[in-house]
PDB file of N, CA and C in Angstrom:
ATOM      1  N   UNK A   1      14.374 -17.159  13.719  1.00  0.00           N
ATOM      2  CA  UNK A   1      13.016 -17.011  14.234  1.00  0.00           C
ATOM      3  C   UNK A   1      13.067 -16.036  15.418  1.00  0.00           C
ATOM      4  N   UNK A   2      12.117 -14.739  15.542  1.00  0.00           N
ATOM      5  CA  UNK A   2      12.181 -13.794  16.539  1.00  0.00           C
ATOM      6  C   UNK A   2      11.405 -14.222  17.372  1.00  0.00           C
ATOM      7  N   UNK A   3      10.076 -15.306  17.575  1.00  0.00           N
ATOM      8  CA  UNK A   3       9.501 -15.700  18.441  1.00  0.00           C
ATOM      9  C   UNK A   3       8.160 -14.593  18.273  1.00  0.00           C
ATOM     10  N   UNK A   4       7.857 -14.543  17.125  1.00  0.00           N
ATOM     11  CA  UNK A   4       7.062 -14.144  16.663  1.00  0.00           C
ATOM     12  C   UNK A   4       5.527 -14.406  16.950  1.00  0.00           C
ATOM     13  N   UNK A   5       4.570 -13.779  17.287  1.00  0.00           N
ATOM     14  CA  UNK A   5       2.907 -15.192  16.885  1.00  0.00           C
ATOM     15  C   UNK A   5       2.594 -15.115  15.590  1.00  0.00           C
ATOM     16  N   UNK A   6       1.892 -16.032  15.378  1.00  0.00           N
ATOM     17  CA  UNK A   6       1.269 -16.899  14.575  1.00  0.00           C
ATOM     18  C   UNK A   6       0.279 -15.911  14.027  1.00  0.00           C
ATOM     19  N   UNK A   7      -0.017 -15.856  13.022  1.00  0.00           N
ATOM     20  CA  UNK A   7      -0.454 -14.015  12.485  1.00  0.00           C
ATOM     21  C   UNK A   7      -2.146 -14.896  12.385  1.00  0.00           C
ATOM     22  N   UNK A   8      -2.755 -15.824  12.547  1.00  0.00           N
ATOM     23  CA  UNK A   8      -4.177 -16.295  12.432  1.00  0.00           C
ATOM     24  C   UNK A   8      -4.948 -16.002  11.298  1.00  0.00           C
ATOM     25  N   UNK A   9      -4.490 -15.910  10.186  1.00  0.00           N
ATOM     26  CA  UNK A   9      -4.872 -15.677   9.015  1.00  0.00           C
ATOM     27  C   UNK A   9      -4.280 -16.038   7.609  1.00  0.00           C
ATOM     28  N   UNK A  10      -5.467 -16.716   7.127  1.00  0.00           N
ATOM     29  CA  UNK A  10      -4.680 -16.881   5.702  1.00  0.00           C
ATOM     30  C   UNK A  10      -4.380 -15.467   4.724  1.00  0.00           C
ATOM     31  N   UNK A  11      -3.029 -15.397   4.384  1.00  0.00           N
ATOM     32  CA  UNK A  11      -3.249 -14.438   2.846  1.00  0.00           C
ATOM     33  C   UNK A  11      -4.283 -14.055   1.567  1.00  0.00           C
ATOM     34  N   UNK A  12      -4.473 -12.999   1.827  1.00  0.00           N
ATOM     35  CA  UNK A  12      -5.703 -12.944   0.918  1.00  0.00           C
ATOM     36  C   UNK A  12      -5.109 -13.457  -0.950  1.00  0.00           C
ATOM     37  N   UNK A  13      -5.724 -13.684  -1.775  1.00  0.00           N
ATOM     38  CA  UNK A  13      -5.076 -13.814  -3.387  1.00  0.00           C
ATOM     39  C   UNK A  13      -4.556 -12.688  -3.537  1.00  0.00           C
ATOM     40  N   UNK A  14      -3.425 -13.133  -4.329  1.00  0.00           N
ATOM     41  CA  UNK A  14      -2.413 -12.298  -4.939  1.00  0.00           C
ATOM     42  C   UNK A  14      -3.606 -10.782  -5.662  1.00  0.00           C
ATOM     43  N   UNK A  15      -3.032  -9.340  -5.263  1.00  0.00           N
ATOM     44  CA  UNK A  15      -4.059  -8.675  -6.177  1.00  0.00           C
ATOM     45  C   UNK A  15      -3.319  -8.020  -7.117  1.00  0.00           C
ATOM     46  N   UNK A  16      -4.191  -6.893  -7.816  1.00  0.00           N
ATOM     47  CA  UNK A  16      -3.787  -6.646  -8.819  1.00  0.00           C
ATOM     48  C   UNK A  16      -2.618  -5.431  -8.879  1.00  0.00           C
ATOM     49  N   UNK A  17      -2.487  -5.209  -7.576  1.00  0.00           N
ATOM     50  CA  UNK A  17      -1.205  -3.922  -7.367  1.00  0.00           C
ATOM     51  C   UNK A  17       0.190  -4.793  -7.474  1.00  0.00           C
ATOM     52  N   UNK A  18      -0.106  -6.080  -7.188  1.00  0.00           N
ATOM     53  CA  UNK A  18       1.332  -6.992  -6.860  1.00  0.00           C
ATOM     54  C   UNK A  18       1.687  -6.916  -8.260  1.00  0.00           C
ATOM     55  N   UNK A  19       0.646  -6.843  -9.032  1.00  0.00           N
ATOM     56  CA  UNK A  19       1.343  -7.483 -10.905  1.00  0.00           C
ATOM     57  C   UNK A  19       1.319  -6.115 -11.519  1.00  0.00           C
ATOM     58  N   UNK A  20       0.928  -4.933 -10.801  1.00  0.00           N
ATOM     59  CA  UNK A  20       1.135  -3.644 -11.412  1.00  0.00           C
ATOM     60  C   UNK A  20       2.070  -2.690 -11.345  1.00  0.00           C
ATOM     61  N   UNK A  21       3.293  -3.279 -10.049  1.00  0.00           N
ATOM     62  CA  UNK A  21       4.067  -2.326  -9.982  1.00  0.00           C
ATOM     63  C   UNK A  21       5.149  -2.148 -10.722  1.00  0.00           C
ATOM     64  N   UNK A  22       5.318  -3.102 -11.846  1.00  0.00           N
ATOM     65  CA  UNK A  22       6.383  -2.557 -12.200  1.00  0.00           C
ATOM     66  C   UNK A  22       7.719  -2.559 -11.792  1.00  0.00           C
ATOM     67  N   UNK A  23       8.634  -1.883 -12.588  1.00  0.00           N
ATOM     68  CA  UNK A  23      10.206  -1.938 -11.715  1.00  0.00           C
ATOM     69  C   UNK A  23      10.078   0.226 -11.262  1.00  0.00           C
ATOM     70  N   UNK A  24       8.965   0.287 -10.994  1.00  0.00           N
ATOM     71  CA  UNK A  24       8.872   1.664 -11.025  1.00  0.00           C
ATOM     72  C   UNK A  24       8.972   2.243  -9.337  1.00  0.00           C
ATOM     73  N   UNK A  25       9.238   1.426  -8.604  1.00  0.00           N
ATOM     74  CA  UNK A  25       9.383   1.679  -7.020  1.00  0.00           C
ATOM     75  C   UNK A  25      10.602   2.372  -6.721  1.00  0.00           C
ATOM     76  N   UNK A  26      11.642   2.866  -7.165  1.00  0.00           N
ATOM     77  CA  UNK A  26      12.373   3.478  -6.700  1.00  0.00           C
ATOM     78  C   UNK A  26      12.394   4.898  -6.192  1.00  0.00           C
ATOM     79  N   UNK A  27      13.146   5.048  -5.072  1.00  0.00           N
ATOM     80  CA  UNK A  27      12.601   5.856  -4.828  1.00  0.00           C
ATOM     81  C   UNK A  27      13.606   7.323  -4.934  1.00  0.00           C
ATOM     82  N   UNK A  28      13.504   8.181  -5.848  1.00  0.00           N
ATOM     83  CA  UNK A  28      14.434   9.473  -6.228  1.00  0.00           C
ATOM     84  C   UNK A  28      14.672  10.665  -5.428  1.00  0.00           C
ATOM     85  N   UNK A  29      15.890  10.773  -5.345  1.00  0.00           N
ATOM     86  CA  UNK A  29      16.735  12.195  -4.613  1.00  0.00           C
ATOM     87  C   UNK A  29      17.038  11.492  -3.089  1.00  0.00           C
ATOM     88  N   UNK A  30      17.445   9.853  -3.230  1.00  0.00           N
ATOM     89  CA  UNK A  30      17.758   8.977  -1.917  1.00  0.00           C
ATOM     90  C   UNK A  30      16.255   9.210  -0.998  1.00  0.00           C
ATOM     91  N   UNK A  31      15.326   8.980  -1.489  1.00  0.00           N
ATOM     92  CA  UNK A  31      13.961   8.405  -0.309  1.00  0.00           C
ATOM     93  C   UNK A  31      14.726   7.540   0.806  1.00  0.00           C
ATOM     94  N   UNK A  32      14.449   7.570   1.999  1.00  0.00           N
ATOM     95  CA  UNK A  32      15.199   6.646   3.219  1.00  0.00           C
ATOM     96  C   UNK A  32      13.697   5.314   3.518  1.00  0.00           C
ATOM     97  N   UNK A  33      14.042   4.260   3.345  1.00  0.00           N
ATOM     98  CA  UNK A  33      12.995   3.027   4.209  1.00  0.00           C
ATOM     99  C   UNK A  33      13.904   2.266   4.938  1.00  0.00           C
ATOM    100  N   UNK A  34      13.483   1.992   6.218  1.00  0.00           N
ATOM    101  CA  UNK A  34      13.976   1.020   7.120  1.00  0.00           C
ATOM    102  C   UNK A  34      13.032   0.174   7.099  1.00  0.00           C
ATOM    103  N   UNK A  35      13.489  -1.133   7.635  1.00  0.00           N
ATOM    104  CA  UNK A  35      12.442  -2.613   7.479  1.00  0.00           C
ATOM    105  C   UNK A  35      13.305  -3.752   8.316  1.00  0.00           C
ATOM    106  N   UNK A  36      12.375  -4.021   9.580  1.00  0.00           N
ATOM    107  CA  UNK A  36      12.892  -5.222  10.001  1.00  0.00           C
ATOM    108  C   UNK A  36      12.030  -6.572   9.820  1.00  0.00           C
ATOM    109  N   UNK A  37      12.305  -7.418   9.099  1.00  0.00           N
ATOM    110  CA  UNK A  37      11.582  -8.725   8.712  1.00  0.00           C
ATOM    111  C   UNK A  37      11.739  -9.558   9.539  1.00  0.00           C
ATOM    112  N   UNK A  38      10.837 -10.616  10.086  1.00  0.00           N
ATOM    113  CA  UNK A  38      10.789 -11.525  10.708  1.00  0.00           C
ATOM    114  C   UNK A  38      10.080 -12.795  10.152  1.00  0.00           C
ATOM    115  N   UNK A  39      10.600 -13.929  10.039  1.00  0.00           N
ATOM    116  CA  UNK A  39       9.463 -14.888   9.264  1.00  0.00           C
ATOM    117  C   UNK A  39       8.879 -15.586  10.783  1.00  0.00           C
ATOM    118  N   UNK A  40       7.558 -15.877  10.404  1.00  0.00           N
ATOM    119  CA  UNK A  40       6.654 -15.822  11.863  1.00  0.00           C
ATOM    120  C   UNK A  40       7.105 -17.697  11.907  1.00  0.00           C
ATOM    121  N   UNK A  41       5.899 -18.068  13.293  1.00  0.00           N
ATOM    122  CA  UNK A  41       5.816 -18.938  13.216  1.00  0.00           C
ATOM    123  C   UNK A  41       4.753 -19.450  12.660  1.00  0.00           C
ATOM    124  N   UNK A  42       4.450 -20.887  12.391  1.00  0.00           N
ATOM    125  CA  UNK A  42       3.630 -21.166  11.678  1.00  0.00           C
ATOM    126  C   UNK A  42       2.314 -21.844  12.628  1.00  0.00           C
ATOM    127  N   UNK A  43       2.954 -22.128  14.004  1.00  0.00           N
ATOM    128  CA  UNK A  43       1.953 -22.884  15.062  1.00  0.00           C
ATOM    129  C   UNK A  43       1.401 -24.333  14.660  1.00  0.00           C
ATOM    130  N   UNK A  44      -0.130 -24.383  14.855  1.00  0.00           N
ATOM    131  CA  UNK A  44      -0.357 -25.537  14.705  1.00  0.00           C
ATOM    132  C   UNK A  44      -0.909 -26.086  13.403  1.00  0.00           C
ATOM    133  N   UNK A  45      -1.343 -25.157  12.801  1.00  0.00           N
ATOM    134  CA  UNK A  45      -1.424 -24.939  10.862  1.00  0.00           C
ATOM    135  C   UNK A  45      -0.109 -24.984  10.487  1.00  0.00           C
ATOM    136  N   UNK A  46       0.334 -26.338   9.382  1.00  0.00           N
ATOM    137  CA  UNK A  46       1.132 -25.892   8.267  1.00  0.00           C
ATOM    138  C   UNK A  46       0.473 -25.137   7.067  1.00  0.00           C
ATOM    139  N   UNK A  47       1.514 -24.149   6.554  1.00  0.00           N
ATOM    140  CA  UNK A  47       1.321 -23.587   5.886  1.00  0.00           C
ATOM    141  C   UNK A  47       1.261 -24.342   4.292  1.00  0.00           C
ATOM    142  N   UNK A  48       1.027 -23.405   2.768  1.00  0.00           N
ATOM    143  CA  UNK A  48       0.488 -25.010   1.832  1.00  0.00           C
ATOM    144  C   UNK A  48       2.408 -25.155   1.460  1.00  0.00           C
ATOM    145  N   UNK A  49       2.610 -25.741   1.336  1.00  0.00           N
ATOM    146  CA  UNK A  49       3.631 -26.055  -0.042  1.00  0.00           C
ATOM    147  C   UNK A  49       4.423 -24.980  -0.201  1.00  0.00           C
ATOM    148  N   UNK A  50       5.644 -24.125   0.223  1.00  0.00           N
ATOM    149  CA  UNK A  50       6.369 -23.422  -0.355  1.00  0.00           C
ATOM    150  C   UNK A  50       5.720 -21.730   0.494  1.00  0.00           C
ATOM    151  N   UNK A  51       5.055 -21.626   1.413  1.00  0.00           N
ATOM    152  CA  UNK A  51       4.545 -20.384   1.354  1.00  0.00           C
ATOM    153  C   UNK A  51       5.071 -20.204   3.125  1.00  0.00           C
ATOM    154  N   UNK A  52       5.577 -18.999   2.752  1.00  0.00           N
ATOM    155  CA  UNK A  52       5.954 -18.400   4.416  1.00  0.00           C
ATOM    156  C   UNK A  52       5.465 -16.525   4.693  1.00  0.00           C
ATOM    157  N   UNK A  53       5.178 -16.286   5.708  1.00  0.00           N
ATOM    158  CA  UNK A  53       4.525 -15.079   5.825  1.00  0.00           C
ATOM    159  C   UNK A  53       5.423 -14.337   6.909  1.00  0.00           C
ATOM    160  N   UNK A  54       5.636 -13.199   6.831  1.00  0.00           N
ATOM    161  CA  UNK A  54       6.328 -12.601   7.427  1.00  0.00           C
ATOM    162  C   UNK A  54       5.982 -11.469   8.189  1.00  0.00           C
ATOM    163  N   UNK A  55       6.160 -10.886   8.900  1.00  0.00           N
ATOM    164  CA  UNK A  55       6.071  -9.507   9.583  1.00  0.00           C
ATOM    165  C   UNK A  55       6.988  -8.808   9.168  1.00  0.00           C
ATOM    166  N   UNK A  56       6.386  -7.127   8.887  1.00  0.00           N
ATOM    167  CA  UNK A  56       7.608  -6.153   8.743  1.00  0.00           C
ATOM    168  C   UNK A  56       6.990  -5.357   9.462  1.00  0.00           C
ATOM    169  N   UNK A  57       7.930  -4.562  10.363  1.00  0.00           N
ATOM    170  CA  UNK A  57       8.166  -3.344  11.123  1.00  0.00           C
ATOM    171  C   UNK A  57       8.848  -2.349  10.094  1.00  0.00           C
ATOM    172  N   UNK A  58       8.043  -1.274   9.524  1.00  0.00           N
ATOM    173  CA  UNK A  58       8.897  -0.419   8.918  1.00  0.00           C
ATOM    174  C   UNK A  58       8.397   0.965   9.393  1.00  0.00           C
ATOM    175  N   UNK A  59       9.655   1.697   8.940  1.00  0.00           N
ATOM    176  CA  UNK A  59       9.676   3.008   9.495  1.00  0.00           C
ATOM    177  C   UNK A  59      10.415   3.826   7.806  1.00  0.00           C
ATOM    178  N   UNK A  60      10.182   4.735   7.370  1.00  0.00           N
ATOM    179  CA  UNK A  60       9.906   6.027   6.233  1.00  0.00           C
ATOM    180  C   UNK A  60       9.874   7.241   6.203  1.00  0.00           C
ATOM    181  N   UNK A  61      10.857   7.534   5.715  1.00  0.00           N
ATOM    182  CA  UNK A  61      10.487   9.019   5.398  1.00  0.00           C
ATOM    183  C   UNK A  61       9.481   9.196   3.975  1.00  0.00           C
ATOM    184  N   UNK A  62       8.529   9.732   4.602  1.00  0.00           N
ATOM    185  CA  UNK A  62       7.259   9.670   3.452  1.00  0.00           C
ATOM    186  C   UNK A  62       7.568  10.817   2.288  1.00  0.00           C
ATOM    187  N   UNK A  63       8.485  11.611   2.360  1.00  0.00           N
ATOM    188  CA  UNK A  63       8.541  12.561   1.599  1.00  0.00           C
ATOM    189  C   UNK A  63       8.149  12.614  -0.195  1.00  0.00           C
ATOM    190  N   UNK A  64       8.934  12.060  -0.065  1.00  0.00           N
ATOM    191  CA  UNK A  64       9.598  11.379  -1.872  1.00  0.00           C
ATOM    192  C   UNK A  64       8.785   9.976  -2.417  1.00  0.00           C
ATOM    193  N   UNK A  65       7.636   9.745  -1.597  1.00  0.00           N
ATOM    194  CA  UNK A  65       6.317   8.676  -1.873  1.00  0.00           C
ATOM    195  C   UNK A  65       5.176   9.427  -2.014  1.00  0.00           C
ATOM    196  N   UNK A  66       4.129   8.671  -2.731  1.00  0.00           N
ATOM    197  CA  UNK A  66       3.027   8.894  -3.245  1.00  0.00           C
ATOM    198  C   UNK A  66       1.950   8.260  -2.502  1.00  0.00           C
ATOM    199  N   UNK A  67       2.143   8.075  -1.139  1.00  0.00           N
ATOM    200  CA  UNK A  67       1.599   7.089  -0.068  1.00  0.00           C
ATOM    201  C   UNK A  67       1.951   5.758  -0.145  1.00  0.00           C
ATOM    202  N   UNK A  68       0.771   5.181   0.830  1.00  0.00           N
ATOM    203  CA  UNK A  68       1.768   3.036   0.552  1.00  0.00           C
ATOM    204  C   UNK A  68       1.185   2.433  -0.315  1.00  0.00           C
ATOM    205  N   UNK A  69      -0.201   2.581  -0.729  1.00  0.00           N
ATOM    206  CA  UNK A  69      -1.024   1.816  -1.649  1.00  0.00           C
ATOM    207  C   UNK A  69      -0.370   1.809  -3.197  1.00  0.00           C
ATOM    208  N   UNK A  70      -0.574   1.030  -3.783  1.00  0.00           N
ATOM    209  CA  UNK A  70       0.068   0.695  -5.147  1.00  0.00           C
ATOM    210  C   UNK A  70      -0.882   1.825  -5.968  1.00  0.00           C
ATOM    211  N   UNK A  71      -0.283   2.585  -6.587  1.00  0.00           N
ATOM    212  CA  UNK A  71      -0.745   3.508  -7.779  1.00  0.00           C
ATOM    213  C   UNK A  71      -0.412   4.052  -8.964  1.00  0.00           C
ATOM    214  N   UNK A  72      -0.838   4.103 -10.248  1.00  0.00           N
ATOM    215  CA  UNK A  72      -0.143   4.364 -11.703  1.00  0.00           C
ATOM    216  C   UNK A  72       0.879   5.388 -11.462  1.00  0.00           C
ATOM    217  N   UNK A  73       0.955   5.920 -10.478  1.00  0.00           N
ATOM    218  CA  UNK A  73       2.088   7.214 -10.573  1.00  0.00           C
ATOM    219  C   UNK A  73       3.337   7.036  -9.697  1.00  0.00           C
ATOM    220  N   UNK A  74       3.918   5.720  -9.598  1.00  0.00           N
ATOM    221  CA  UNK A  74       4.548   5.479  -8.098  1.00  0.00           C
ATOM    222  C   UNK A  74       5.948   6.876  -8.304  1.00  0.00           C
ATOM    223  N   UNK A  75       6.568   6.585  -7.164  1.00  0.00           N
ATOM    224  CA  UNK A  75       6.469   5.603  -6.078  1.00  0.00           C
ATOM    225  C   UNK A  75       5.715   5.631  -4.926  1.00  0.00           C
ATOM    226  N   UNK A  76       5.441   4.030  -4.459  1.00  0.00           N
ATOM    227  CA  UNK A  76       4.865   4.106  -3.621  1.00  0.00           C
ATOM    228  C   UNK A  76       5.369   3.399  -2.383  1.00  0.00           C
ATOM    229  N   UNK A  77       4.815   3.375  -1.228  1.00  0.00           N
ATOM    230  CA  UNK A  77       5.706   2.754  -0.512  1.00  0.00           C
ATOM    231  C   UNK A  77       5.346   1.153  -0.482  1.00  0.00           C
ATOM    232  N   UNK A  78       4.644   0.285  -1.025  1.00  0.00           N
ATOM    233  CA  UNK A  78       3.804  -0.937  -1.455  1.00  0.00           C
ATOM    234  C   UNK A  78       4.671  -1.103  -2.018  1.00  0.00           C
ATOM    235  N   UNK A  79       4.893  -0.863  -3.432  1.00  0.00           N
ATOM    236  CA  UNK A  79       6.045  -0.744  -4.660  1.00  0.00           C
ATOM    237  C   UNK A  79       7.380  -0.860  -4.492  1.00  0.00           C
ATOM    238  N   UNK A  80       8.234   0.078  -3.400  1.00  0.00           N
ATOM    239  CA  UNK A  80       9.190  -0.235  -2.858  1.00  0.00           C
ATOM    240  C   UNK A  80       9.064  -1.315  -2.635  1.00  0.00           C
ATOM    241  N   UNK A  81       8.838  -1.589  -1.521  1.00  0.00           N
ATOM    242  CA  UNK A  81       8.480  -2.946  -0.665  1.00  0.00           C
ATOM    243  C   UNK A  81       8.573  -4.132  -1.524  1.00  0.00           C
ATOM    244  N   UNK A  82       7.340  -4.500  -2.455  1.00  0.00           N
ATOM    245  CA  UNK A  82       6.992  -5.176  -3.307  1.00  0.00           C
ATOM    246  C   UNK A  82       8.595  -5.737  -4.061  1.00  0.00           C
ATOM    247  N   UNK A  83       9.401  -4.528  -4.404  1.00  0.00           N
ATOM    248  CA  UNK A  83      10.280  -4.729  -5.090  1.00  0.00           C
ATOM    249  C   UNK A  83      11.694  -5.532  -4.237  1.00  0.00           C
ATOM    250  N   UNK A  84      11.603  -4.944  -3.489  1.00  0.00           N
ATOM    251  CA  UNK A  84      12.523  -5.336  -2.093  1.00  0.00           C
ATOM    252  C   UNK A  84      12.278  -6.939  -1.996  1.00  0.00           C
ATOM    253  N   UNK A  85      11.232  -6.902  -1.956  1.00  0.00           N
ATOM    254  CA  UNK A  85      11.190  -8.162  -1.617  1.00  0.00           C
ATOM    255  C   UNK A  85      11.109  -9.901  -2.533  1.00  0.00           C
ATOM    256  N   UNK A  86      10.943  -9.032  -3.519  1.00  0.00           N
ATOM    257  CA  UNK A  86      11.091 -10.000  -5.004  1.00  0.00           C
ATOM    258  C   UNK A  86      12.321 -10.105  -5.107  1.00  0.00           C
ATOM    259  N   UNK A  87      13.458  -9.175  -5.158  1.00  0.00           N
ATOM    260  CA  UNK A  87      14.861  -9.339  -4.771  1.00  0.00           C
ATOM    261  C   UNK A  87      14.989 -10.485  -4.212  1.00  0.00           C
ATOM    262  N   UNK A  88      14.726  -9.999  -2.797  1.00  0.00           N
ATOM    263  CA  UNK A  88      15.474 -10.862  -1.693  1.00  0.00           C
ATOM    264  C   UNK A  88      14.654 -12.550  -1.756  1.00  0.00           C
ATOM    265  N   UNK A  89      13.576 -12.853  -2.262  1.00  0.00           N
ATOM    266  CA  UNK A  89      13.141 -14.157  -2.007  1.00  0.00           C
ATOM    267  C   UNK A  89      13.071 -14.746  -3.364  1.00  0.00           C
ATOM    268  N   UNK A  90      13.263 -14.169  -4.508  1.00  0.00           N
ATOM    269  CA  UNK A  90      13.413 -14.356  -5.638  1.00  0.00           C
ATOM    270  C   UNK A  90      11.849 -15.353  -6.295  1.00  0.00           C
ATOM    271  N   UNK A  91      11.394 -14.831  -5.910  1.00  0.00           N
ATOM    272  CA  UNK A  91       9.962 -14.851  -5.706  1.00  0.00           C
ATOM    273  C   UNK A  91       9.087 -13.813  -7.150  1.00  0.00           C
ATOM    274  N   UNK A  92       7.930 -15.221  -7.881  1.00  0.00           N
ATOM    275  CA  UNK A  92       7.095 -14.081  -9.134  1.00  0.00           C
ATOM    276  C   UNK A  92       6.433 -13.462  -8.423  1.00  0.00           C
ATOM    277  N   UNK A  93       6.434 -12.131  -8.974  1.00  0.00           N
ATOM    278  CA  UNK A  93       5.201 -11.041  -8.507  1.00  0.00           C
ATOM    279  C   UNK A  93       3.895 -11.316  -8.061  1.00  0.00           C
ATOM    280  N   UNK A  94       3.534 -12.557  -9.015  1.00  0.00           N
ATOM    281  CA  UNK A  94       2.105 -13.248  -8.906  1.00  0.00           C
ATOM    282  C   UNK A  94       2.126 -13.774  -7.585  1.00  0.00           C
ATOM    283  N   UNK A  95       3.298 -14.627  -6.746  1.00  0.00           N
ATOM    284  CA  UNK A  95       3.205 -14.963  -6.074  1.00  0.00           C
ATOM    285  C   UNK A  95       3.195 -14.025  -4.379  1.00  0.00           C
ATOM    286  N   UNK A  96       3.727 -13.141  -4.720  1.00  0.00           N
ATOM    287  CA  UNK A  96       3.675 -12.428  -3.333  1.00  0.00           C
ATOM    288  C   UNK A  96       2.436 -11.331  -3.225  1.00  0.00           C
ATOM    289  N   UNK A  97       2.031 -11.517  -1.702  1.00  0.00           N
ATOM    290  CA  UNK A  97       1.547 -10.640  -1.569  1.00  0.00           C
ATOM    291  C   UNK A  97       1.374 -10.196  -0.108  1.00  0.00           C
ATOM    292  N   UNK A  98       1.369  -8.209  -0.701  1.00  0.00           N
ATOM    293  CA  UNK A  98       1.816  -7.786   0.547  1.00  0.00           C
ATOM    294  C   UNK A  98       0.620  -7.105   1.278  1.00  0.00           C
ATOM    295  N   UNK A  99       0.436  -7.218   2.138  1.00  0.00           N
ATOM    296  CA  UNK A  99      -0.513  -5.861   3.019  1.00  0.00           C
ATOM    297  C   UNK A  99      -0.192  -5.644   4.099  1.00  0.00           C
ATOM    298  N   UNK A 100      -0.974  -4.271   4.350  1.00  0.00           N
ATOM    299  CA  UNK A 100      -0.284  -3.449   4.788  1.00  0.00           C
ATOM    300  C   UNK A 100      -1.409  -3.238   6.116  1.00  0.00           C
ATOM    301  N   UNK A 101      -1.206  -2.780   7.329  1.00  0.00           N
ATOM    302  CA  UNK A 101      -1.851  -2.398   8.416  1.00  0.00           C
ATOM    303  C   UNK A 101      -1.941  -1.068   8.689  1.00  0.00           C
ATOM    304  N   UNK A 102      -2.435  -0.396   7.740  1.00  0.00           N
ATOM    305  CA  UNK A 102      -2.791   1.276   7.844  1.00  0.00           C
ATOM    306  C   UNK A 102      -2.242   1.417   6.068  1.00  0.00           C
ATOM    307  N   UNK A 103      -2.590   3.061   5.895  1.00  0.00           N
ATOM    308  CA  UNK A 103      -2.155   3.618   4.498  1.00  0.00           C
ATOM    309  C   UNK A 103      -2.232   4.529   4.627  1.00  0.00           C
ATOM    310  N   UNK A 104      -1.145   5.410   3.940  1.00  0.00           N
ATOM    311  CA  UNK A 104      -0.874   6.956   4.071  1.00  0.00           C
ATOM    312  C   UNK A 104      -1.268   7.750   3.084  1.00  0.00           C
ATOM    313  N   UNK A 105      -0.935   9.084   3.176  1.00  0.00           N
ATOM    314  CA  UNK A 105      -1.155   9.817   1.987  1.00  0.00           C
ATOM    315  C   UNK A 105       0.126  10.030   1.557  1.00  0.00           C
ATOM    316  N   UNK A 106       0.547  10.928   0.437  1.00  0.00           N
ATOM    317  CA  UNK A 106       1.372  11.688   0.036  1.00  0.00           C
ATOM    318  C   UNK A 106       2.529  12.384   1.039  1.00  0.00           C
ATOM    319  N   UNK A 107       3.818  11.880   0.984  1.00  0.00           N
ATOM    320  CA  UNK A 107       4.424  13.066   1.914  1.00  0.00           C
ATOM    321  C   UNK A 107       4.343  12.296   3.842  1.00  0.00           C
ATOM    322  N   UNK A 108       3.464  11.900   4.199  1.00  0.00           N
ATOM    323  CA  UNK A 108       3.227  11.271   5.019  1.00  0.00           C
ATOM    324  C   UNK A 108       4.362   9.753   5.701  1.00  0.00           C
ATOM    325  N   UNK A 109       5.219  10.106   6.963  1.00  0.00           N
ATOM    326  CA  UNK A 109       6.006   9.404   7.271  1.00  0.00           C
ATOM    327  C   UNK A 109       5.392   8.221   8.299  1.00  0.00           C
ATOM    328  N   UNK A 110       6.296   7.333   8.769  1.00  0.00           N
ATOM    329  CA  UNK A 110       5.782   6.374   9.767  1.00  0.00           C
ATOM    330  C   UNK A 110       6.868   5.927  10.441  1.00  0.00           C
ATOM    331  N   UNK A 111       6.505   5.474  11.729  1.00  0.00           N
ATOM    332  CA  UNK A 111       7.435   4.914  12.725  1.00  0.00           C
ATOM    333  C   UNK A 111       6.653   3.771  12.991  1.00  0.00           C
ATOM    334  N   UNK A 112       7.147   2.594  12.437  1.00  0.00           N
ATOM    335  CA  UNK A 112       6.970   0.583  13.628  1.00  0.00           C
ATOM    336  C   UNK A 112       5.483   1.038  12.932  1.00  0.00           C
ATOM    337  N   UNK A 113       4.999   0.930  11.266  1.00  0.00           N
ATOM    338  CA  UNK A 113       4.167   0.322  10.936  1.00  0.00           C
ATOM    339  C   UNK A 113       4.294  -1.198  10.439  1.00  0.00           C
ATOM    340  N   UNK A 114       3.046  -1.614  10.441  1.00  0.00           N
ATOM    341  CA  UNK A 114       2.987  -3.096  10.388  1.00  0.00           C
ATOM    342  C   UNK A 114       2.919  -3.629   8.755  1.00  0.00           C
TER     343      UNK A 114
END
């Protein structure tokens, strides 16, 4: 626990980019993503049954992406992500979902987005 706050919001429903991406997020000619995860706290709300929410700090070289939003032509940087993280929590697609605090275009990098 990083000592995180309490993010004051429920997750919106799973949408339809979470069940659209595919295994198509990779990203070609070595794309670079950094990502530091933190699982928050939960405060004075438990959360339902099985569900934890996290913060990511990430930083990208936008080059070799198609922006962050999920789109038929990935990669995207959502998609990455998305995929990353089904890995690591072994978690159905249906069940996660990610958003994002800003969105880029094409080509477009970031430093300590949310």
């Amino acid at each position: 626990m990083l000592g995180l706050a309490h993010l004051g919001f429920a997750p919106p429903s799973p949408r339809a980019s979470a069940a659209a991406c595919g295994g198509n997020a990779s990203v070609a000619d070595g794309g670079q993503l950094s990502v530091l995860v933190a699982e928050t706290d939960e405060g004075d709300a438990p959360p339902p049954e099985n569900m934890h929410k996290w913060r990511m700090v990430i930083a990208y070289d936008g080059t070799k992406f198609k922006g962050w939003q999920y789109q038929p032509s990935p990669p995207t940087i959502q998609c990455f992500l998305e995929n990353a993280l089904i890995r690591v929590t072994k978690l159905d697609r249906k069940k996660l979902c990610l958003v994002g605090a800003g969105r880029t275009d094409t080509g477009v990098h970031a430093w300590g987005q949310v």
